[in-house]
Structures are given as C-alpha cells and as structure tokens.
N, C-alpha and C. Protein backbone atom coordinates (compact mmCIF):
# COMPACT_ATOMS: atom_id res chain seq x y z
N UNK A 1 -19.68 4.49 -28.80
CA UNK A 1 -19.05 3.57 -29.72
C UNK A 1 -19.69 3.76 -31.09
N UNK A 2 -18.76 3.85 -31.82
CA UNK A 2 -19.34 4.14 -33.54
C UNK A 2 -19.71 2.39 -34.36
N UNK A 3 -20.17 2.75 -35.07
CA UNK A 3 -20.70 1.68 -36.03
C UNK A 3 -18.92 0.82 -36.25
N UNK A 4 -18.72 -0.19 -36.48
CA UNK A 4 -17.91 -0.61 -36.86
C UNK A 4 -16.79 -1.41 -36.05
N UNK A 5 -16.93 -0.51 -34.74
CA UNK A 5 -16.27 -0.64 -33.15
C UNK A 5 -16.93 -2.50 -32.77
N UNK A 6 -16.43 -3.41 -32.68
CA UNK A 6 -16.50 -4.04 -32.21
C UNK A 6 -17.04 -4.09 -30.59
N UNK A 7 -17.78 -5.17 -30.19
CA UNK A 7 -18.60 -4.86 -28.88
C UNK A 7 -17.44 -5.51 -28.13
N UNK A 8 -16.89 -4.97 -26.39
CA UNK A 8 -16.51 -6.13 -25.60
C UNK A 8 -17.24 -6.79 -25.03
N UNK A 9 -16.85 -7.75 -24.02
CA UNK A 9 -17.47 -8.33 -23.28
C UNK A 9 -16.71 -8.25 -21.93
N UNK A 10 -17.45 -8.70 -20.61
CA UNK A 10 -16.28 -9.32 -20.06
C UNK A 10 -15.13 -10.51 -19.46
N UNK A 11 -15.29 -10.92 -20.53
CA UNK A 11 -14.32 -12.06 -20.91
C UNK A 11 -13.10 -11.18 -21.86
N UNK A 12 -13.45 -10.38 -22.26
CA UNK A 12 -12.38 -9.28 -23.03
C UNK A 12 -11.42 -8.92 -22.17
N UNK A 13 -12.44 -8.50 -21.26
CA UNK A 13 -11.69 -7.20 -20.15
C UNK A 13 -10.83 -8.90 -19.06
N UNK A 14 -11.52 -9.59 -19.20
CA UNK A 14 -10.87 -10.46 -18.05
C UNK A 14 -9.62 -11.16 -18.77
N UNK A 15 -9.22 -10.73 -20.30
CA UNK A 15 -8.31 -11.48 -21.21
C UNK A 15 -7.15 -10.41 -20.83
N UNK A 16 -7.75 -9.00 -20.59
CA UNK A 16 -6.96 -7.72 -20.53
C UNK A 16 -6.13 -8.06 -19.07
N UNK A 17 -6.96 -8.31 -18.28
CA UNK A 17 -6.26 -8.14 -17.26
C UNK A 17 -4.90 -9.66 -16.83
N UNK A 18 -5.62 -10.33 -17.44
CA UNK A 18 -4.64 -11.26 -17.24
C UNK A 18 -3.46 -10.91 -18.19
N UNK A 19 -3.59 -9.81 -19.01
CA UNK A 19 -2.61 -9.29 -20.28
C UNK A 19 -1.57 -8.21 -19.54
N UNK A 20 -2.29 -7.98 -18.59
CA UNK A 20 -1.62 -6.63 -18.34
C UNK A 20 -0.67 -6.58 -17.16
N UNK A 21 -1.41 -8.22 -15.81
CA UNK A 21 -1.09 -8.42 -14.75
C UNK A 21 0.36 -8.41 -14.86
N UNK A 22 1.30 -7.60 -13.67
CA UNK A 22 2.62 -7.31 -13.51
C UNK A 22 3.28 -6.59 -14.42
N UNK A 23 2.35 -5.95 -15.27
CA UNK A 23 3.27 -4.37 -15.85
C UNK A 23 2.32 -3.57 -15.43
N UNK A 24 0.71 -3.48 -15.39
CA UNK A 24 0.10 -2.12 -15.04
C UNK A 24 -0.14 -2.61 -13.52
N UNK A 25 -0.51 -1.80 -12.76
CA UNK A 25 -0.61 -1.76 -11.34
C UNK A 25 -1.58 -1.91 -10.88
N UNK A 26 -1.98 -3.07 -10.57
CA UNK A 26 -3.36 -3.13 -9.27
C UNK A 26 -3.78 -1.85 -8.18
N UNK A 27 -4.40 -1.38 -8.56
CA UNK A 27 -4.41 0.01 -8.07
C UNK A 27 -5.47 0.28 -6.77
N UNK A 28 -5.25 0.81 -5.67
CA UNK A 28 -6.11 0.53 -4.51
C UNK A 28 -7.37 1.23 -4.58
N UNK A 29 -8.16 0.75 -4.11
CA UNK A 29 -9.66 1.28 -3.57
C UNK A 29 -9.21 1.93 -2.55
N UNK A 30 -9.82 3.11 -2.09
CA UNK A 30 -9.79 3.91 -0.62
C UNK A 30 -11.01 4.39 -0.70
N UNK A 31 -11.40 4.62 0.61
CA UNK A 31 -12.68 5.40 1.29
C UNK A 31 -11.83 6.60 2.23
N UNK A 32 -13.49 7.20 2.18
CA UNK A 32 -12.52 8.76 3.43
C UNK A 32 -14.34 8.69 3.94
N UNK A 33 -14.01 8.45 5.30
CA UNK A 33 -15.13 9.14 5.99
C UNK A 33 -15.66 10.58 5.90
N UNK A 34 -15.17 11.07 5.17
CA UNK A 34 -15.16 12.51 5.38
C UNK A 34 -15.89 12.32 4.38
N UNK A 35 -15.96 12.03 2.98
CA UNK A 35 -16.44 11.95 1.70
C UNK A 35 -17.85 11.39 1.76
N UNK A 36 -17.80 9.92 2.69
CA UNK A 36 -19.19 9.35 2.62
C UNK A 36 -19.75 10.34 3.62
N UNK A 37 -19.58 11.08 4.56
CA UNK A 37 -20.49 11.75 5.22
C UNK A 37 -20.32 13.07 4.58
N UNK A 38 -20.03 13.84 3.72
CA UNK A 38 -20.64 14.72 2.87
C UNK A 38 -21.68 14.45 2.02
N UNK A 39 -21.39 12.89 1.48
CA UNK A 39 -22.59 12.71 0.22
C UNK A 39 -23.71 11.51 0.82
N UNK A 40 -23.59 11.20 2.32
CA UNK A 40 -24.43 10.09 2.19
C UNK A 40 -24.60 8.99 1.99
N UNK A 41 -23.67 8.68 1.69
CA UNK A 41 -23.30 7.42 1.16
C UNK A 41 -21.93 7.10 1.43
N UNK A 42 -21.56 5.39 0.84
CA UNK A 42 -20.23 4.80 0.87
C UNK A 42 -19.65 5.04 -0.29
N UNK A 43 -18.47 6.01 -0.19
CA UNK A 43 -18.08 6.01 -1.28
C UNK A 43 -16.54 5.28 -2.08
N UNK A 44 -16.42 4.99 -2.95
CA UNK A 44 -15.02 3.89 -3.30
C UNK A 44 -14.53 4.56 -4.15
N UNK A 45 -13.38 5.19 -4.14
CA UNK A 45 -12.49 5.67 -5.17
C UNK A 45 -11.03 4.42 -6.08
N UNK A 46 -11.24 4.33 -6.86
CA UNK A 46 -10.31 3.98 -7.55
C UNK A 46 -9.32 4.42 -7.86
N UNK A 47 -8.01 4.49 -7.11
CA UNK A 47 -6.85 5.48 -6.95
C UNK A 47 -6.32 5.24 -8.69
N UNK A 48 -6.46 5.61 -10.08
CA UNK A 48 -6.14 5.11 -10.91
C UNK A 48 -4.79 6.29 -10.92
N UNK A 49 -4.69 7.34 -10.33
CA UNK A 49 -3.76 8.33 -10.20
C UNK A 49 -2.04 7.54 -9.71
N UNK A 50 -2.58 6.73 -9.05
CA UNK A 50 -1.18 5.45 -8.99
C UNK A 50 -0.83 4.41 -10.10
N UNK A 51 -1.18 4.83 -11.06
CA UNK A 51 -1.35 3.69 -12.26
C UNK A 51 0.21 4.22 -13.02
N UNK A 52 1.02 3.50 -13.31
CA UNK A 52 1.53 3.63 -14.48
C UNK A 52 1.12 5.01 -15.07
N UNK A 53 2.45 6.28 -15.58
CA UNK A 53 1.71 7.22 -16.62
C UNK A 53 0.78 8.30 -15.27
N UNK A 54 0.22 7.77 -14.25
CA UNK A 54 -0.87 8.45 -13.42
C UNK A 54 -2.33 8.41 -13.98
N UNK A 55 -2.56 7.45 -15.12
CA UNK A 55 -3.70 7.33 -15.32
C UNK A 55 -4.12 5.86 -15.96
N UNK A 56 -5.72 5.90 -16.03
CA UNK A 56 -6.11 4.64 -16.55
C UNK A 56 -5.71 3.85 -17.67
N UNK A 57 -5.19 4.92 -18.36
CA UNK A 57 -4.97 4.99 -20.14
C UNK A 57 -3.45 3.84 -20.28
N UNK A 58 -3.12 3.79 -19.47
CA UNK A 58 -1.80 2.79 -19.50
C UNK A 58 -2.56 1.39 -19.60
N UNK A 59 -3.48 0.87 -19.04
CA UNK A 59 -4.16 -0.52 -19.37
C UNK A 59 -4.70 -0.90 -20.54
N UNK A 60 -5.43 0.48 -21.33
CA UNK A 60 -5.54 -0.23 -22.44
C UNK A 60 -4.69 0.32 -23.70
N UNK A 61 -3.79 0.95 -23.30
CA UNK A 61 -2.75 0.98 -24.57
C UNK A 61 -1.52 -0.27 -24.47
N UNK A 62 -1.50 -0.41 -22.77
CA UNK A 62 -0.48 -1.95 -23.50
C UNK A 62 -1.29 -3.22 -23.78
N UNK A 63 -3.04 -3.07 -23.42
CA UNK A 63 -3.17 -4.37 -23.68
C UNK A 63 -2.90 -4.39 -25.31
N UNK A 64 -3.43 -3.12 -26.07
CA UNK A 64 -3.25 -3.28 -27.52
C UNK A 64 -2.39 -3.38 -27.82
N UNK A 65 -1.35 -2.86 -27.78
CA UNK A 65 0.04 -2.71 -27.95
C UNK A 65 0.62 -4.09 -27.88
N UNK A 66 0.08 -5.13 -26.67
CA UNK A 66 0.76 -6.49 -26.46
C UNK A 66 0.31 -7.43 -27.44
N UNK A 67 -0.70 -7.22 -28.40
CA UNK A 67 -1.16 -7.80 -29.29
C UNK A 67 -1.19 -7.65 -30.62
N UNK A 68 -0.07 -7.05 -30.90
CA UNK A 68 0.88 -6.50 -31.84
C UNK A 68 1.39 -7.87 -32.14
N UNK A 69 1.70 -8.14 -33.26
CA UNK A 69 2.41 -9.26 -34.14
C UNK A 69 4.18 -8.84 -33.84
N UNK A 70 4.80 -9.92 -33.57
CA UNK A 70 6.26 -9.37 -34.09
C UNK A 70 6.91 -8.53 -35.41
N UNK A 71 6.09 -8.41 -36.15
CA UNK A 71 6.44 -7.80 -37.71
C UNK A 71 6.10 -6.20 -37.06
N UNK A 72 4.41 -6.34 -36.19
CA UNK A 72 4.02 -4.74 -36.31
C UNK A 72 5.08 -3.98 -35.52
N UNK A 73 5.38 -4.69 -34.41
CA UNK A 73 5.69 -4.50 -33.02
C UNK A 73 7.45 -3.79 -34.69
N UNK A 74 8.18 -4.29 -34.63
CA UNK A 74 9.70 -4.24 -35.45
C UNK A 74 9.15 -2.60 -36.21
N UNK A 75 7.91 -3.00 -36.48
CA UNK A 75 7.94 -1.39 -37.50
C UNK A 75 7.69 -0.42 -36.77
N UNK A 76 6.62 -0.58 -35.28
CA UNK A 76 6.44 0.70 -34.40
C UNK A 76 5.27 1.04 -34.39
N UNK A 77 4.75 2.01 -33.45
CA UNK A 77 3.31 2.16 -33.07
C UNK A 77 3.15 3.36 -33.07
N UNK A 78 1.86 4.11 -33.85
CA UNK A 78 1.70 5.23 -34.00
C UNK A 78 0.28 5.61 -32.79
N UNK A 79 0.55 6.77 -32.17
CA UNK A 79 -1.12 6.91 -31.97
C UNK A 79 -1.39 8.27 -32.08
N UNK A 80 -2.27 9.07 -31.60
CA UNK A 80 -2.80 10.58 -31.83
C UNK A 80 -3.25 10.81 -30.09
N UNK A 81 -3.06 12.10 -29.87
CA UNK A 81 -3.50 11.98 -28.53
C UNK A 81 -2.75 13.37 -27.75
N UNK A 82 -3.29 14.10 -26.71
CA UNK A 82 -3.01 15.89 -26.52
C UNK A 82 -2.21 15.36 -24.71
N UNK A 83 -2.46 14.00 -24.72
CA UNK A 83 -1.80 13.95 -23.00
C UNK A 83 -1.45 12.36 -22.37
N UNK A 84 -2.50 11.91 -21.74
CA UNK A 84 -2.72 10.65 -21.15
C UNK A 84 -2.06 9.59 -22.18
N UNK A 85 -3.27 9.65 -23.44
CA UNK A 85 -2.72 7.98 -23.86
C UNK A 85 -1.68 8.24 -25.09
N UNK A 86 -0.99 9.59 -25.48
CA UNK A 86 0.30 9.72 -25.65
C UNK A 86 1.12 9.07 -24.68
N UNK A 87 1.12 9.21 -23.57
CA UNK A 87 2.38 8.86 -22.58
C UNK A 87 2.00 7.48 -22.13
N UNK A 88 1.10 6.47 -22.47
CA UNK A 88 0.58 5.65 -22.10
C UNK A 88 1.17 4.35 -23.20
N UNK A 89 0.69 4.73 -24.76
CA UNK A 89 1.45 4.58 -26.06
C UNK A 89 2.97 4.34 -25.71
N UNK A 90 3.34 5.58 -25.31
CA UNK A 90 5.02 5.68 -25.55
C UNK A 90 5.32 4.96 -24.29
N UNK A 91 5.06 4.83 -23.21
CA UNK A 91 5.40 3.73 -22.16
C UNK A 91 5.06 2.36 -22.62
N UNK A 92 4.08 1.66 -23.43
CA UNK A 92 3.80 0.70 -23.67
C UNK A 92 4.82 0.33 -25.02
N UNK A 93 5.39 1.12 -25.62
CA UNK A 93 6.22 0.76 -26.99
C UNK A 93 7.29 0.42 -25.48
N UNK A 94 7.74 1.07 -25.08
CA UNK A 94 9.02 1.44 -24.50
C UNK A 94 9.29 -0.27 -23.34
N UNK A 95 8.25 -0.78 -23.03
CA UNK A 95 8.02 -1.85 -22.32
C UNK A 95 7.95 -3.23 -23.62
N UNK A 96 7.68 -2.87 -24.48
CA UNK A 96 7.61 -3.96 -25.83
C UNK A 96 8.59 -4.22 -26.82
N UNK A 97 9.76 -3.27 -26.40
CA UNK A 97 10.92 -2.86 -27.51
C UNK A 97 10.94 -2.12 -28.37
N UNK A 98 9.83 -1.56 -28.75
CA UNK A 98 9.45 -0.93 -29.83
C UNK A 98 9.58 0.59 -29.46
N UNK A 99 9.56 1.28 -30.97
CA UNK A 99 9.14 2.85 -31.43
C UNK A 99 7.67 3.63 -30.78
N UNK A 100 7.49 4.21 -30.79
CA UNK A 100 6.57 4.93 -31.30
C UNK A 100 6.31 6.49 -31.10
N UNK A 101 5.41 6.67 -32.16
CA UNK A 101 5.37 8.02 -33.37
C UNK A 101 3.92 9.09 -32.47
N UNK A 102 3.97 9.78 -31.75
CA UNK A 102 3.02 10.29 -31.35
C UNK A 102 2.39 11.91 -31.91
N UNK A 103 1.42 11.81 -32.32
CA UNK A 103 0.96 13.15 -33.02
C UNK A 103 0.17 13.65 -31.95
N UNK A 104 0.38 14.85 -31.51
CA UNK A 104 0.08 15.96 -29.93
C UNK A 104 -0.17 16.78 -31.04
N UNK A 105 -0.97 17.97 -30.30
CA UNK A 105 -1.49 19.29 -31.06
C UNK A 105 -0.05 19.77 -30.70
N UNK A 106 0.71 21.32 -31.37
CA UNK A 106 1.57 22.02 -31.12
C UNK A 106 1.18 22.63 -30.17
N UNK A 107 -0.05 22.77 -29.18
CA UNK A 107 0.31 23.74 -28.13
C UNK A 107 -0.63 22.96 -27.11
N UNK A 108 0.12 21.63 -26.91
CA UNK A 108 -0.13 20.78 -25.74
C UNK A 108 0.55 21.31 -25.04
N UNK A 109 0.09 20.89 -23.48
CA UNK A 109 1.05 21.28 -22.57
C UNK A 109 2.91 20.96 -22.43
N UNK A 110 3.33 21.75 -21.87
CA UNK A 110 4.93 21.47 -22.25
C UNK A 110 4.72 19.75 -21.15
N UNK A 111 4.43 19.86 -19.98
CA UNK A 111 4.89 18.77 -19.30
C UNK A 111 4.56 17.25 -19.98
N UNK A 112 2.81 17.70 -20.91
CA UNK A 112 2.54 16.19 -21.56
C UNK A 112 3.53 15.90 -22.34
N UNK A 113 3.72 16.63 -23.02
CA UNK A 113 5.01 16.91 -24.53
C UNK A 113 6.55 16.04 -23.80
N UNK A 114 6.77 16.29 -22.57
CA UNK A 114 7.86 16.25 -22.25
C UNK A 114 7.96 14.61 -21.47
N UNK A 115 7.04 14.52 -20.71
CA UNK A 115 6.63 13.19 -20.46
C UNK A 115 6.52 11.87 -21.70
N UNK A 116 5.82 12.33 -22.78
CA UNK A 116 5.69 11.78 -23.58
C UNK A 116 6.97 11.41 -24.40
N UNK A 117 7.93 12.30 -24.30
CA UNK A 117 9.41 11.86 -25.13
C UNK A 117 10.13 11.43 -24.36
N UNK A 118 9.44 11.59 -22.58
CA UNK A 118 10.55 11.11 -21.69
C UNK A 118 10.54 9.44 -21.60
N UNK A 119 9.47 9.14 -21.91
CA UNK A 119 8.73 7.63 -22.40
C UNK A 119 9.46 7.17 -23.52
N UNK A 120 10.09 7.46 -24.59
CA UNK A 120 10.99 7.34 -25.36
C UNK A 120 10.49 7.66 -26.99
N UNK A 121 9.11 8.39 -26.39
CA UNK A 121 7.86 9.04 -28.36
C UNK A 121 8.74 10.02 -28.92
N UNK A 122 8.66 9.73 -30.15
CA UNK A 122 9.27 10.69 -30.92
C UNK A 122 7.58 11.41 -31.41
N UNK A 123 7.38 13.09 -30.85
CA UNK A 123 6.42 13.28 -31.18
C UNK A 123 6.36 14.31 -32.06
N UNK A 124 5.08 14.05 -33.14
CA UNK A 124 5.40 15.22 -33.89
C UNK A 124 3.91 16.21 -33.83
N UNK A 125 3.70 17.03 -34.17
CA UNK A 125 2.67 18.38 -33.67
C UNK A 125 1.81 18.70 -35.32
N UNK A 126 1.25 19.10 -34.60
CA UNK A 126 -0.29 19.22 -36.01
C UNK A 126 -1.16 20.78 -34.58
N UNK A 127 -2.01 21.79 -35.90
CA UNK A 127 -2.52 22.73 -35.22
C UNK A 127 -3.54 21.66 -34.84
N UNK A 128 -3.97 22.37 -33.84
CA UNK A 128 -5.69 21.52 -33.77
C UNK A 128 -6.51 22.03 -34.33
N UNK A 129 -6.53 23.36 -34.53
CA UNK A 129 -7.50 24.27 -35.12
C UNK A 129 -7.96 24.03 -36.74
N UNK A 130 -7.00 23.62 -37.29
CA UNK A 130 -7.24 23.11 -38.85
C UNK A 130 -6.54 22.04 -39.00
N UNK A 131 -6.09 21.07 -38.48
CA UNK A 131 -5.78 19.43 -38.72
C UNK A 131 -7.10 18.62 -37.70
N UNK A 132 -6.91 17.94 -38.58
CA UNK A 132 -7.79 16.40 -38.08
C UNK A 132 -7.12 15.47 -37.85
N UNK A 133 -6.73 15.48 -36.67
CA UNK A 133 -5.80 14.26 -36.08
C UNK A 133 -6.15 12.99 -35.96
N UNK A 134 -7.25 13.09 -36.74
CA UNK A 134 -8.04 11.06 -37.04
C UNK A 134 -6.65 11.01 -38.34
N UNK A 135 -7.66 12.24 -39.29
CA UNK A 135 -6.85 11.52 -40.49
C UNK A 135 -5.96 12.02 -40.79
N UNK A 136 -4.94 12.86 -39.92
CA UNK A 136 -3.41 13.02 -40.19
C UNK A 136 -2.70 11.86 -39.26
N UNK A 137 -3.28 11.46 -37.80
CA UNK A 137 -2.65 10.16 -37.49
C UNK A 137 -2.94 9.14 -38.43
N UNK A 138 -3.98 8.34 -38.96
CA UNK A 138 -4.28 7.33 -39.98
C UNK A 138 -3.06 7.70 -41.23
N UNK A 139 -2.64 9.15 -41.75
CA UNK A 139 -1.80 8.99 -42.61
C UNK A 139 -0.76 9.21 -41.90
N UNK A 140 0.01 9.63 -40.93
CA UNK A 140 1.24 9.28 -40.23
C UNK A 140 1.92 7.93 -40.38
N UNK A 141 0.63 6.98 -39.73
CA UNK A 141 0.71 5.65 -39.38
C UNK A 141 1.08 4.76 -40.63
N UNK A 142 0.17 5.35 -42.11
CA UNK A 142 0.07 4.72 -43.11
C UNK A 142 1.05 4.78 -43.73
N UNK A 143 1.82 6.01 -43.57
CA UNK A 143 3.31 6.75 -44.38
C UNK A 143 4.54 5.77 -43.86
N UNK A 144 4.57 5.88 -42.95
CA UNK A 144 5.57 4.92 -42.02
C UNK A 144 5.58 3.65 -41.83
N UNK A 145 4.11 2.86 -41.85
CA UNK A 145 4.05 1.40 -41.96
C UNK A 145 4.08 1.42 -40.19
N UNK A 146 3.45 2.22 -39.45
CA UNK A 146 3.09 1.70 -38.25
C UNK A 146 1.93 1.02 -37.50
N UNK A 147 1.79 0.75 -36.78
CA UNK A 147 0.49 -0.08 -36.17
C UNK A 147 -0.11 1.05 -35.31
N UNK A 148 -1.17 1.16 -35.92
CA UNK A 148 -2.23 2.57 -35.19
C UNK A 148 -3.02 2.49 -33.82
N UNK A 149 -2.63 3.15 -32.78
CA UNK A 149 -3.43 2.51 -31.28
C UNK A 149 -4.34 3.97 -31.32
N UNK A 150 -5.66 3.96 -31.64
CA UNK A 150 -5.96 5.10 -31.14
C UNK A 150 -6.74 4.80 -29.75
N UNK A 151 -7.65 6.25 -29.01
CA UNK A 151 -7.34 6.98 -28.03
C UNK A 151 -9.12 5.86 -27.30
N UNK A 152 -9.46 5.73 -28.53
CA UNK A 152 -11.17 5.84 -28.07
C UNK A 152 -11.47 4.45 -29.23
N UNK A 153 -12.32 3.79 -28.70
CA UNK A 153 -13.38 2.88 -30.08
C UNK A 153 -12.25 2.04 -30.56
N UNK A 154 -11.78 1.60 -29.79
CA UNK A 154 -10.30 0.35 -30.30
C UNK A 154 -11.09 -0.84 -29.29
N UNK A 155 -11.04 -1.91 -29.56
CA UNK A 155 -11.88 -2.73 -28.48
C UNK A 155 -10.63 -3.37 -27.58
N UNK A 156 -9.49 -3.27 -28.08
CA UNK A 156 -8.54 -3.70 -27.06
C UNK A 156 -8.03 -3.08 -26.43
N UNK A 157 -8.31 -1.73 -26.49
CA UNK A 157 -8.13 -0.30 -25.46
C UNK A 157 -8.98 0.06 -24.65
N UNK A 158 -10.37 -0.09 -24.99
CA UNK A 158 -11.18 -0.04 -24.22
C UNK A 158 -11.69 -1.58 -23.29
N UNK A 159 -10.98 -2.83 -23.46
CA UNK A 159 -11.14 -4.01 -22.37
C UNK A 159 -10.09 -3.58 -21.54
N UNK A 160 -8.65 -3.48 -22.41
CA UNK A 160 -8.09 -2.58 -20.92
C UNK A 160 -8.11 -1.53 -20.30
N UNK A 161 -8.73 -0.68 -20.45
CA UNK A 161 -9.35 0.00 -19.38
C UNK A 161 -10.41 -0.22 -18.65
N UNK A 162 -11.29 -1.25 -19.21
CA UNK A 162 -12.71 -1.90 -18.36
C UNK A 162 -11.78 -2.75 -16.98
N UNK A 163 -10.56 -3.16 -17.52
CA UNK A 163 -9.88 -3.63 -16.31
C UNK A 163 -9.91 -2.62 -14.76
N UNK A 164 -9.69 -1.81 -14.93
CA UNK A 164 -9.86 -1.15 -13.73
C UNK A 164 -11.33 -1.08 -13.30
N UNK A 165 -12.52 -0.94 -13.77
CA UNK A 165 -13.59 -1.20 -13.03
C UNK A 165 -13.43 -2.89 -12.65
N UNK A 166 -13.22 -3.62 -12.97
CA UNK A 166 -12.95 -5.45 -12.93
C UNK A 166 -12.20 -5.50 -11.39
N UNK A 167 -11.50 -4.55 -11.48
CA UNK A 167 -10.52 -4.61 -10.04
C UNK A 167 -11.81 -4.06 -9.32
N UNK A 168 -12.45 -2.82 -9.44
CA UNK A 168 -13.27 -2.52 -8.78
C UNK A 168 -14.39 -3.29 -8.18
N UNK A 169 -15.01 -3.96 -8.92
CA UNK A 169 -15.86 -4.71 -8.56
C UNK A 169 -15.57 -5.89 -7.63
N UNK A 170 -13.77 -6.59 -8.08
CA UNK A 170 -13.50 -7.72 -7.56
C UNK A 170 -12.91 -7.27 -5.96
N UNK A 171 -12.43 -5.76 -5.89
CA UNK A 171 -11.78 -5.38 -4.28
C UNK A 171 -13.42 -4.74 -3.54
N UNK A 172 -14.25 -4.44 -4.03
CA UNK A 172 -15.54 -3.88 -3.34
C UNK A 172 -16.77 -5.02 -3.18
N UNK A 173 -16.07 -6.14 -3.68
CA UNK A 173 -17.27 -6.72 -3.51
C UNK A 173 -19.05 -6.59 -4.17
N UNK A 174 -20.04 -6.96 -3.50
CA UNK A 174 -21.30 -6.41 -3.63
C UNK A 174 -21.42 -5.01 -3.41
N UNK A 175 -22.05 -4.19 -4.35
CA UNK A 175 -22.08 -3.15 -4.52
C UNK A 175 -23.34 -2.42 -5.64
N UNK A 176 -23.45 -1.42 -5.44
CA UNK A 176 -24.66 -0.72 -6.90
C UNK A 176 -23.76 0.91 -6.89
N UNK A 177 -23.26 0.58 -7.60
CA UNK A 177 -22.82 2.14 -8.18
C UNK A 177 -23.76 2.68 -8.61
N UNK A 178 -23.69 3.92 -8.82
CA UNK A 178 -25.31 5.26 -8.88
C UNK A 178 -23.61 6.52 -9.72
N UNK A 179 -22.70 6.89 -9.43
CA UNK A 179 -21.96 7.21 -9.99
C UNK A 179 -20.92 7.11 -10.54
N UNK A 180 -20.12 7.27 -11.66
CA UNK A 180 -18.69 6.32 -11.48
C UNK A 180 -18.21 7.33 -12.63
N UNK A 181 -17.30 8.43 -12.21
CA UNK A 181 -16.79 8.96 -13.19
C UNK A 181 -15.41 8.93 -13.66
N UNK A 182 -15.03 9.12 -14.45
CA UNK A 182 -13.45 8.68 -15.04
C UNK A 182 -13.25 10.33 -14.87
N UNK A 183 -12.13 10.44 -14.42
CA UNK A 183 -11.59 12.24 -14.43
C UNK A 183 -10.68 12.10 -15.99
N UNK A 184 -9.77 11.13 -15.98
CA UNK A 184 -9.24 11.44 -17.34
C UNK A 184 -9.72 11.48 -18.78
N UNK A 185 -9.46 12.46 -19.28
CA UNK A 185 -10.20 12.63 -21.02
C UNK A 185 -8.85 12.65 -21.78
N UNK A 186 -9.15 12.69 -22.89
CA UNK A 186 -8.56 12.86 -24.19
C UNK A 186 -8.39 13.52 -25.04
C-alpha cells in the first residue's frame, strides 16, 4: 500500500460483504485428502475460481463500483487492467446500468479482450512497453468525465476482496494459516 492509500479495517471488509451479498458468490471451501497428506497438514482452499468473472477481483470492483454516486454511475467507469479486474469492472458497470471504458495492453490475451467486451467494456489498447497505464488510464478517465476503479490501493477494492478471506475465516472456523496465496494477479 502506497502513502496516501487509505488503511481498511474489518468493519470495511464486513461493509463489503454485506455490499456485495447476492451479486458476488459465496464461494466454497474444499479440502482433498490427497493435498493434506502431501503437505502435512489441513489444507482449505477457497474455490474463488467459482466467483463471478472466475476470480476474486469481482468483489472488490463491485463493491467500488456500488458506491458510485448516481451522477458518477450516468457518466461511466473507467479502469486499467491486462485481464481479471477488466472483466470484473465491465461485469460490475454491466450489473449497475452503467458504461465502462477499459484500457488492456494491445497484446492481451484474445480471450481476456473478448470476455471483457463480452461484459459489455468498450476497450481501448495502449503498448505496454512505452505507455503508463496509471497515467494514460487517469487521463482516459479525466477526458471522458469517468469514475476511475483501479486494479490495486483503492480501499474499496481491496475490502472487497478481503471479503473472501471473511468467508474464509467465517466457513473454517478456528484456524492459523502459515500460507494463503491469491493465484490471481494483475
């Protein structure tokens, strides 16, 4: 988290989830015997691969997204992003009534690209190699008069995604995690 990023709490994440309950998906815990007796342990997976989108990134782009003013929400939502919370964005406009403007590198994958407009993004492409997709999304967003969701360091993107550990903790009970990795990046 950078200087400026607001801290959550979890009373954030517990605002998220009550934000999000019956559009993103309560998503199951599973175990495999097979898994805890390779590593030794009990292990709990968080199926977030059943989520909305197939990833975590759908919880905290609609919690932000739901906290959009009626004025922002009428003008549309911009964000920046090569996969996940592109299609996460454009499902969460698409659930709110709204637009939105997604900036992907030009040589994202065809299926994110395609997912992402299948969501209803109008997306437009920047090299990665010499654009800076901070500050060509920030001027996308600014050109157009849209409301900016980015990917990382948004505090209402990141309580909804703390929602899925919240489920975790509340379907596992007592527990000490020692690992807990997120497979999806950005």
């Amino acid at each position: 988290m950078t200087t400026g990023t607001p801290p959550i709490t979890l009373d954030d994440v517990r605002d998220a989830a009550a934000r999000i309950k019956g559009v993103a998906h309560r998503t199951p815990v599973l175990r495999s015997r097979t898994l805890d007796q390779l590593v030794g342990a009990e292990v709990l997976l968080k199926c977030e691969n059943f989520q909305r989108i197939g990833a975590f990134k759908f919880r905290g782009a609609y919690n932000a997204a739901s906290r959009l003013t009626p004025e922002q929400l009428a003008r549309g939502i911009a964000a920046y992003s090569s996969g996940n919370h592109a299609q996460a964005v454009a499902l969460a406009a698409r659930e709110l009534g709204t637009t939105a403007v997604i900036l992907m590198p030009e040589d994202v994958p065809a299926s994110k690209r395609a997912a992402t407009e299948g969501y209803g993004a109008e997306v437009v492409t920047y090299d990665r190699y010499s654009g800076d997709r901070v500050a060509i999304g920030e001027a996308l967003a600014a050109e157009r008069g849209l409301a900016l969701i980015p990917p990382y360091e948004h505090p209402h993107v990141m309580a909804g995604q703390g929602t899925a550990a919240l489920e975790l903790v509340e379907e596992a009970g007592s527990w000490t995690p020692s690992w807990c990795p997120w497979a999806a990046a950005d």
